[in-house]
Each structure stands twice: as structure tokens, then as C-alpha cells.
Protein backbone atom coordinates (compact mmCIF):
# COMPACT_ATOMS: atom_id res chain seq x y z
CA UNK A 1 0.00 0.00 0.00
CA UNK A 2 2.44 2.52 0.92
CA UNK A 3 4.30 1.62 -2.48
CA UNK A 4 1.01 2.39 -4.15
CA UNK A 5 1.20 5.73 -2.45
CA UNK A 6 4.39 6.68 -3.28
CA UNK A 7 3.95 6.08 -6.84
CA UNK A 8 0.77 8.10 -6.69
CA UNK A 9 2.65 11.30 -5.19
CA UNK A 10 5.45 10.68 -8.47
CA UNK A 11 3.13 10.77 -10.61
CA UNK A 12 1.50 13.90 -8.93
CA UNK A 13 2.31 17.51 -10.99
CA UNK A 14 3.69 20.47 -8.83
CA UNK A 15 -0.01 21.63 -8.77
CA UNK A 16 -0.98 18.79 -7.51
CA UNK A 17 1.94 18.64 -4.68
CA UNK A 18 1.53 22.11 -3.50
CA UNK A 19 -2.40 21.75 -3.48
CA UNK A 20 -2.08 18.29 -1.17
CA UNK A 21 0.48 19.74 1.03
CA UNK A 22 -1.81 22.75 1.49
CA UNK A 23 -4.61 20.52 2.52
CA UNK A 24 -2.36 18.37 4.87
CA UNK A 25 -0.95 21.80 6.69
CA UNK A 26 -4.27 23.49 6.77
CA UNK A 27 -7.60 20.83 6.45
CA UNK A 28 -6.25 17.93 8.56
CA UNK A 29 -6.80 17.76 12.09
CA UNK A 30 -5.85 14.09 12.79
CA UNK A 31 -4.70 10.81 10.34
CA UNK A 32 -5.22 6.71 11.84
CA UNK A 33 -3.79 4.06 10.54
CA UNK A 34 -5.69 0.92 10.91
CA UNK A 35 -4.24 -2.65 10.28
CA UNK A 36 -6.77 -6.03 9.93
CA UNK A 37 -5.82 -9.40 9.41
CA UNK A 38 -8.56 -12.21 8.17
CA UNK A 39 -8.47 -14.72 10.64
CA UNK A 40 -10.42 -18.45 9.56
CA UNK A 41 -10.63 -19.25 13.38
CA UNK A 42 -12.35 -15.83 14.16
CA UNK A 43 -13.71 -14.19 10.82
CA UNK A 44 -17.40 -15.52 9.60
CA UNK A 45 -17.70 -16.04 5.55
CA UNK A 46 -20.44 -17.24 3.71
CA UNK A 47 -20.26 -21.19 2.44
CA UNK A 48 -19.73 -19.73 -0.99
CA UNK A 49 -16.33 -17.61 0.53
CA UNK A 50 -14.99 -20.36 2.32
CA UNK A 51 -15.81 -22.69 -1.07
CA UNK A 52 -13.34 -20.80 -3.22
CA UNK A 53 -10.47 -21.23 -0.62
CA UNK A 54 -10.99 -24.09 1.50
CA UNK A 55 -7.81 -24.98 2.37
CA UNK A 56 -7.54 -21.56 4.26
CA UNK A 57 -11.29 -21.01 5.44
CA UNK A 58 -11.47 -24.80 6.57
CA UNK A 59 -8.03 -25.90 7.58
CA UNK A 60 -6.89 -29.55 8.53
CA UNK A 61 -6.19 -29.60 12.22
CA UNK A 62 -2.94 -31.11 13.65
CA UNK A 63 -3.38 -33.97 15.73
CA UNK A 64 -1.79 -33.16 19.50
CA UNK A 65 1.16 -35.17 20.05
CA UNK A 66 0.74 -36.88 23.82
């Protein structure tokens, strides 16, 4: 993502720059960064989801070793 974003602001013409860097000096009051990770023990899918990658959704368990 932040590769994404860095490409974005190359590709961006001075106009551009100066007009984002205005907004992030004078319109922001506050940026959060959240990070998720899908979980197949804790996230709910439909069947149809958990069809198209079952080895993830629906893994094998381990057997515990005594």
C-alpha cells in the first residue's frame, strides 16, 4: 500500500503537490492508521467464501502429540 502511495505522489504535478500539502498543513486535524488481518478461526464467511479457498477457510487440524 504505501508503495502504491508513493507512486501516486510521483506521478503527482507540482499543482498537484503544493495543493495536497496545502490541505495536509491546513484541512487535517488528525490521520489513523488501521491494520486487519482475516483470521479463519475468528472471521465468519459465507459457504460460498470459504468454497473458493478451503484450504484456508477450513483448515486440517494437527493432531496433539501426547
Amino acid at each position: 500500500m504505501m508503495a502504491a502511495d508513493q507512486a501516486a505522489m510521483r506521478g503527482a504535478t507540482p499543482d498537484e503537490m503544493t495543493t495536497l500539502q496545502k490541505f495536509m498543513a491546513e484541512g487535517v486535524i488528525n490521520t489513523e492508521t488501521q491494520r486487519f488481518r482475516v483470521d479463519p478461526g475468528q472471521s465468519y464467511v459465507s459457504a460460498e467464501a470459504r468454497a473458493m479457498d478451503p484450504d484456508f477457510w477450513m483448515p486440517k487440524k494437527r493432531p496433539v502429540k501426547p
